[in-house]
C-alpha atoms as a PDB file:
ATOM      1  CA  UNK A   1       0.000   0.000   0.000  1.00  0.00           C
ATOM      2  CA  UNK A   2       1.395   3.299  -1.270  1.00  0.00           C
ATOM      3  CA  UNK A   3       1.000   6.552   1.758  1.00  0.00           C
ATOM      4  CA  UNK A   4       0.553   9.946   0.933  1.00  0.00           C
ATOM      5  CA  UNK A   5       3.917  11.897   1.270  1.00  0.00           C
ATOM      6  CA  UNK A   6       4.787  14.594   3.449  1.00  0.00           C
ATOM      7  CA  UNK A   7       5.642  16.983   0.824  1.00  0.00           C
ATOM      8  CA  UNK A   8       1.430  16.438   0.496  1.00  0.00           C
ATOM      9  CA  UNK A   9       0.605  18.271   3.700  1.00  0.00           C
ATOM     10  CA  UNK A  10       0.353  22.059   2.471  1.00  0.00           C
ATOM     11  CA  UNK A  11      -2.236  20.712  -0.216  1.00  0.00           C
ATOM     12  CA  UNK A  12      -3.810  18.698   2.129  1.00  0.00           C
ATOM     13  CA  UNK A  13      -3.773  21.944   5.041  1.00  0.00           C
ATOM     14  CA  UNK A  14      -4.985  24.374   1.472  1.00  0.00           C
ATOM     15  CA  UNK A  15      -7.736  21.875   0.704  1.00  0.00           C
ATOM     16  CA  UNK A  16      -9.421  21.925   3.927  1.00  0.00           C
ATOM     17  CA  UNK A  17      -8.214  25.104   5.751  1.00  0.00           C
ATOM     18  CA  UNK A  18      -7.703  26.612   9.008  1.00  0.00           C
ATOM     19  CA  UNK A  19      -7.618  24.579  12.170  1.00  0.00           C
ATOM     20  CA  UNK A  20      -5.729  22.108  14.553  1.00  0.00           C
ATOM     21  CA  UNK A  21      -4.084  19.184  13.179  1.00  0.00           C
ATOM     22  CA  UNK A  22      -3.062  16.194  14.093  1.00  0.00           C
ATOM     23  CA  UNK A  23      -0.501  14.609  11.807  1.00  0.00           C
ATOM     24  CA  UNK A  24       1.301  10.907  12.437  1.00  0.00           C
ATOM     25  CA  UNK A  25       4.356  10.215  10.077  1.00  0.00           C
ATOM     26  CA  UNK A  26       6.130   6.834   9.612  1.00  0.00           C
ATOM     27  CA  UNK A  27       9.209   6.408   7.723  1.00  0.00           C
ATOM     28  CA  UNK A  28       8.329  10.084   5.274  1.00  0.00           C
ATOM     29  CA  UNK A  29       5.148   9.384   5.073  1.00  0.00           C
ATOM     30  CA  UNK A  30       1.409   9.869   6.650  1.00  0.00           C
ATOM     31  CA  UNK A  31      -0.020   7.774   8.601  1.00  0.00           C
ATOM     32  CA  UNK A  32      -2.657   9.357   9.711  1.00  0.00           C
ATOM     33  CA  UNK A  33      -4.235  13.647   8.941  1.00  0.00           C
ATOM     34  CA  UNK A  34      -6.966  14.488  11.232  1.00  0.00           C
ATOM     35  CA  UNK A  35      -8.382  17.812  11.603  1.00  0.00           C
ATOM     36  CA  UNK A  36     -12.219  17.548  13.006  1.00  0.00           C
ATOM     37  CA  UNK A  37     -12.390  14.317  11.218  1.00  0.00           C
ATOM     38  CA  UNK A  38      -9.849  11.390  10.743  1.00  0.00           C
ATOM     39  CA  UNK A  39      -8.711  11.250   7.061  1.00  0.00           C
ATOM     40  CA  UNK A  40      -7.536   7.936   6.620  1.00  0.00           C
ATOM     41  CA  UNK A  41      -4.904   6.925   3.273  1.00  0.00           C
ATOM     42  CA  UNK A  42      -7.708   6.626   0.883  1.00  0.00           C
ATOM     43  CA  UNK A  43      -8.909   9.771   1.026  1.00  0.00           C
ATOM     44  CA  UNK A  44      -5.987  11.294   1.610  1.00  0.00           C
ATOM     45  CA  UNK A  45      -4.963  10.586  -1.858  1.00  0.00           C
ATOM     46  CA  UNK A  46      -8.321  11.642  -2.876  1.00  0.00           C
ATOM     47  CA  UNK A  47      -8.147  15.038  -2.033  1.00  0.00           C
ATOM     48  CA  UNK A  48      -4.689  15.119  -2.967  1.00  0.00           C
ATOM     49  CA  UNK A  49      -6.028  14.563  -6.464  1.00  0.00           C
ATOM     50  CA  UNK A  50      -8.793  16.567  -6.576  1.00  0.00           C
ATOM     51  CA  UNK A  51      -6.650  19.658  -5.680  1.00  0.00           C
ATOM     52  CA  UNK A  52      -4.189  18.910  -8.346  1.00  0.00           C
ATOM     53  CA  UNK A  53      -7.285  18.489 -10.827  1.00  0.00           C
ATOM     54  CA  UNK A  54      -8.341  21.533  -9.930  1.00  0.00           C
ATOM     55  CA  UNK A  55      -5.334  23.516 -10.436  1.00  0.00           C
ATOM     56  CA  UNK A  56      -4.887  22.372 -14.091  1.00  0.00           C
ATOM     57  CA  UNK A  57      -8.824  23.356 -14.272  1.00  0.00           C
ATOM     58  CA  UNK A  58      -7.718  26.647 -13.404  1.00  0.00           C
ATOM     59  CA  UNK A  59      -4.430  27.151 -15.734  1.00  0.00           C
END
């Protein structure tokens, strides 16, 4: 199973704005994001995505 990377957080932090955060990272990479709600892997990556779809959206 592939983990989002850290170099993922300020997307992750853009995507879903201010707050407290709890961040766990194992050997580079996230284990778990958690703001209100626990974003597990999976969607992790999803966001990830849909940010980066919606930046070429906007170029």
């Amino acid at each position: 199973m592939s983990l989002a990377k850290i170099k993922h957080i300020p997307f992750l932090i853009k995507k879903l704005g201010d707050g407290e955060y709890r961040i766990k990272i194992k050997e580079g990479k996230i284990q778990i994001f958690s703001k209100n709600k626990r974003y597990e892997n999976e969607e992790i990556k999803k966001i990830i995505e849909e940010i980066k779809e919606n930046e070429k959206d906007e170029c």
